[in-house]
Protein backbone atom coordinates (compact mmCIF):
# COMPACT_ATOMS: atom_id res chain seq x y z
CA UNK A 1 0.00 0.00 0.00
CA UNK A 2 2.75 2.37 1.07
CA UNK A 3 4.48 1.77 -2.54
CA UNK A 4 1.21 2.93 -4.11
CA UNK A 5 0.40 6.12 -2.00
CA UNK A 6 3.25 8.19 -4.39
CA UNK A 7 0.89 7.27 -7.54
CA UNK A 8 -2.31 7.58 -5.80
CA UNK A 9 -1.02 11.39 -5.35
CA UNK A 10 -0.78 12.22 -8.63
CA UNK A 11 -3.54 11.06 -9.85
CA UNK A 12 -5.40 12.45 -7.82
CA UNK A 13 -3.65 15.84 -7.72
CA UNK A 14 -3.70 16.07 -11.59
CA UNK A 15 -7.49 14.83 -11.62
CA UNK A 16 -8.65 17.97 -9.36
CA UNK A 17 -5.74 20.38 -11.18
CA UNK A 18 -7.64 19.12 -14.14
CA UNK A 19 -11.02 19.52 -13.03
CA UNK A 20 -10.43 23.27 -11.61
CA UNK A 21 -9.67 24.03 -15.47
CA UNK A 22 -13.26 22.37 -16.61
CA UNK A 23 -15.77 25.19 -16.03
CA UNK A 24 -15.71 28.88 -17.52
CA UNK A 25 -14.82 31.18 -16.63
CA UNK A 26 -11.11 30.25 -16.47
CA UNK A 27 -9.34 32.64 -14.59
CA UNK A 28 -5.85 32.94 -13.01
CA UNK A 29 -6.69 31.58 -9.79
CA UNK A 30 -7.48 28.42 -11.79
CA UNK A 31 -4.82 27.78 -13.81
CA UNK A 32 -2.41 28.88 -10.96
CA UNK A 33 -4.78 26.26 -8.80
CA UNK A 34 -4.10 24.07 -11.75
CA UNK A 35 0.10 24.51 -11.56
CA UNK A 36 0.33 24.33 -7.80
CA UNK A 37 -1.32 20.52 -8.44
CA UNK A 38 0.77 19.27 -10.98
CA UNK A 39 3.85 20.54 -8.84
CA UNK A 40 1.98 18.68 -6.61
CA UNK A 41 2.18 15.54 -8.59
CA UNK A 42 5.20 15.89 -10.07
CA UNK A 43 6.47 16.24 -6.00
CA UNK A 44 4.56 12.39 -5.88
CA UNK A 45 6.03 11.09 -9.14
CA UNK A 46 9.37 12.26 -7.79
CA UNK A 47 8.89 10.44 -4.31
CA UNK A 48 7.86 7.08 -6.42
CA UNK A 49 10.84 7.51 -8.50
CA UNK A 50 13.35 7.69 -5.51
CA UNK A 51 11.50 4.66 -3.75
CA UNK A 52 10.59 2.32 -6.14
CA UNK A 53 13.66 3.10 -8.93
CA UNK A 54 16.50 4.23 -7.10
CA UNK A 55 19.14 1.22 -6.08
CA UNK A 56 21.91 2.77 -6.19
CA UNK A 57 23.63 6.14 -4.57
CA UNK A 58 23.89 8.12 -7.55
CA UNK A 59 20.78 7.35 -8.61
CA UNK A 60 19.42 8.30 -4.72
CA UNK A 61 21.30 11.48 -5.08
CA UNK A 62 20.23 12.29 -8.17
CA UNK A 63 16.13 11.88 -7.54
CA UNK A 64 16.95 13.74 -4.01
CA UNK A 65 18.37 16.63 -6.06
CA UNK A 66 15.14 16.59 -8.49
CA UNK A 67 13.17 16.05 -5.80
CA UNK A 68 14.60 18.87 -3.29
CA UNK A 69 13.99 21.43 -6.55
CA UNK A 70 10.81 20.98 -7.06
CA UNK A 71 9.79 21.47 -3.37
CA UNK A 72 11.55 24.38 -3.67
CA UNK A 73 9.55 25.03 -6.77
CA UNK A 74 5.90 23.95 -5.56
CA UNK A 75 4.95 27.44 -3.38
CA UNK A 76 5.20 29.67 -6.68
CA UNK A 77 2.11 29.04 -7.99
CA UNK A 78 0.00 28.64 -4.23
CA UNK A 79 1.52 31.88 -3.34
CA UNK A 80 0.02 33.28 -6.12
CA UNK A 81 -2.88 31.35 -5.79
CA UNK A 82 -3.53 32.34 -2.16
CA UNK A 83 -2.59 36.20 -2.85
CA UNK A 84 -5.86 35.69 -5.83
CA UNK A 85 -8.48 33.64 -4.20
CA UNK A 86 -8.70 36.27 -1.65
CA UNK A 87 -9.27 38.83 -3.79
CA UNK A 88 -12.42 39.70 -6.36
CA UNK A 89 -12.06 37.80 -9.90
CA UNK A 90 -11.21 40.76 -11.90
CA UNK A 91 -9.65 42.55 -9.61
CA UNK A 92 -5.96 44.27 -10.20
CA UNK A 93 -2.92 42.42 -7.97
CA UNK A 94 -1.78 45.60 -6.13
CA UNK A 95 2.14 46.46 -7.06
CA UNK A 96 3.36 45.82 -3.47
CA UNK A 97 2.28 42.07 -4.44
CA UNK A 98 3.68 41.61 -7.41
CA UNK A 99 6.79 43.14 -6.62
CA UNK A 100 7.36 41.09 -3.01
CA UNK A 101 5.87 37.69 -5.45
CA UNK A 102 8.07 38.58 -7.56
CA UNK A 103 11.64 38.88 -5.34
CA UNK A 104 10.00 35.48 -3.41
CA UNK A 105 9.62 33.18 -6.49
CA UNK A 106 13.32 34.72 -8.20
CA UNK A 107 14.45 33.31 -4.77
CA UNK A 108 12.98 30.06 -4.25
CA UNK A 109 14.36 29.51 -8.62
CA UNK A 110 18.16 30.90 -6.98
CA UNK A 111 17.55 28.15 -4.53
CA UNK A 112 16.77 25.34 -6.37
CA UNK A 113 19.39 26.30 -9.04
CA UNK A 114 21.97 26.18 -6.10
CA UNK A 115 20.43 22.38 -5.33
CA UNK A 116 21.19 21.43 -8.76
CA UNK A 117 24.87 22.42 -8.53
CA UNK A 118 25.57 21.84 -4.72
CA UNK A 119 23.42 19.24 -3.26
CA UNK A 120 21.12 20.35 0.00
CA UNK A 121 21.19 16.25 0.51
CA UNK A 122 24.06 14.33 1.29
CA UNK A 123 22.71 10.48 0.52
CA UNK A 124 24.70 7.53 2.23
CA UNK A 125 26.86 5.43 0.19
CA UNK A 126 24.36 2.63 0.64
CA UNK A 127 23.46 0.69 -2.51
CA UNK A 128 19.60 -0.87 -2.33
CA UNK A 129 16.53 1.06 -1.54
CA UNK A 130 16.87 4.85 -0.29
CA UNK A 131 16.89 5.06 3.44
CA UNK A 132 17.88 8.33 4.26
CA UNK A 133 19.71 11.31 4.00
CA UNK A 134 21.67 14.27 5.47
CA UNK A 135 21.21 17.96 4.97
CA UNK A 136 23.90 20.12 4.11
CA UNK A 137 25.09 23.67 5.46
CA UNK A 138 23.34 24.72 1.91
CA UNK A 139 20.67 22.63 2.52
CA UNK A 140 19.99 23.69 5.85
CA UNK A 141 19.19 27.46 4.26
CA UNK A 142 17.44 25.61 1.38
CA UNK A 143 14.63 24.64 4.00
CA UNK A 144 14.79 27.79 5.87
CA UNK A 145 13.61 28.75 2.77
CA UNK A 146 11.54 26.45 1.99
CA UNK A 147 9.61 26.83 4.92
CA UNK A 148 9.14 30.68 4.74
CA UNK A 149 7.84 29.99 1.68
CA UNK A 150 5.03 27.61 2.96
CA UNK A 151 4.59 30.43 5.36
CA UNK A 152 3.11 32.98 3.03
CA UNK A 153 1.09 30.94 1.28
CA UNK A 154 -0.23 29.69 4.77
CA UNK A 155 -0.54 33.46 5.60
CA UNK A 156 -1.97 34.67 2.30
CA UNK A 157 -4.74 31.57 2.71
CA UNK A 158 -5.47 33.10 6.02
C-alpha cells in the first residue's frame, strides 16, 4: 500500500488540477490552482521515483536533487494562488504584491538552481533502496527557505 500512495497522489492531484480548469470562466486563480497541483504531482512522481527506482547512490542522489527542486519550486504558484483567491475575480494584484511575489519566487528559482549544482542532501553510500539522507550547510538554508515559503502561502490563505 505504502508503494502505491506516491501514484495515488498524482492522480489524484492532476485529476482535481484538471477539473479546476473544466468550467468557464477560467481565470488565473485556476490555472495557478491548476500549476500548484501538478507541482503537486510531479512532487509524488518524484517520491515514487526515488523509492521504487532508485538502487543505487547516484541514482538516490540524483532523484533527491530533483526532488529537493521541485519542493523548492511547488509554493510559486499557491503563493500566487492564495494572494488571488482572496481577492475579487477581476480585480488588479496591487504592485506591493507583485513586486514582493516577484523577489520570493526569483528566490525560491536561486535556490533550487543552487540544489542542482551543490546538493542540499548528502545520501549515504548505501546501494539498495533509499533510506535516508543528510542535509547540508546549503541545505539547511534551502529549507529555511523552503519553509518561509510555505509560510506565506499559509498566511496569504489566512
Amino acid at each position: 500500500m505504502i508503494d502505491t500512495a506516491p501514484l495515488i497522489a498524482v492522480v489524484l492531484s492532476l485529476a482535481l488540477g484538471g477539473i479546476s480548469l473544466l468550467w468557464p470562466p477560467r481565470r488565473l486563480r485556476h490555472a495557478t490552482f491548476a500549476a500548484g497541483m501538478v507541482a503537486f504531482a510531479l512532487e509524488s512522481a518524484l517520491v515514487y521515483a526515488l523509492l521504487e527506482h532508485a538502487s543505487t547512490p547516484e541514482a538516490h542522489a540524483r532523484w533527491m536533487t530533483a526532488l529537493e527542486s521541485a519542493s523548492l519550486l511547488t509554493p510559486i504558484p499557491w503563493c500566487l494562488f492564495a494572494f488571488l483567491s482572496a481577492r475579487h475575480a477581476d480585480a488588479a494584484i496591487p504592485h506591493g504584491w507583485r513586486v514582493s511575489f516577484s523577489l520570493g519566487s526569483v528566490g525560491l528559482a536561486v535556490a533550487a538552481g543552487v540544489n542542482v549544482f551543490s546538493p542540499f542532501i548528502f545520501v549515504l553510500n548505501a546501494p539498495g533502496p533509499f533510506r535516508d539522507g543528510e542535509l547540508s550547510l546549503p541545505g539547511q538554508v534551502g529549507v529555511v527557505i523552503e519553509l518561509l515559503a510555505t509560510i506565506a502561502v499559509l498566511y496569504g490563505l489566512e
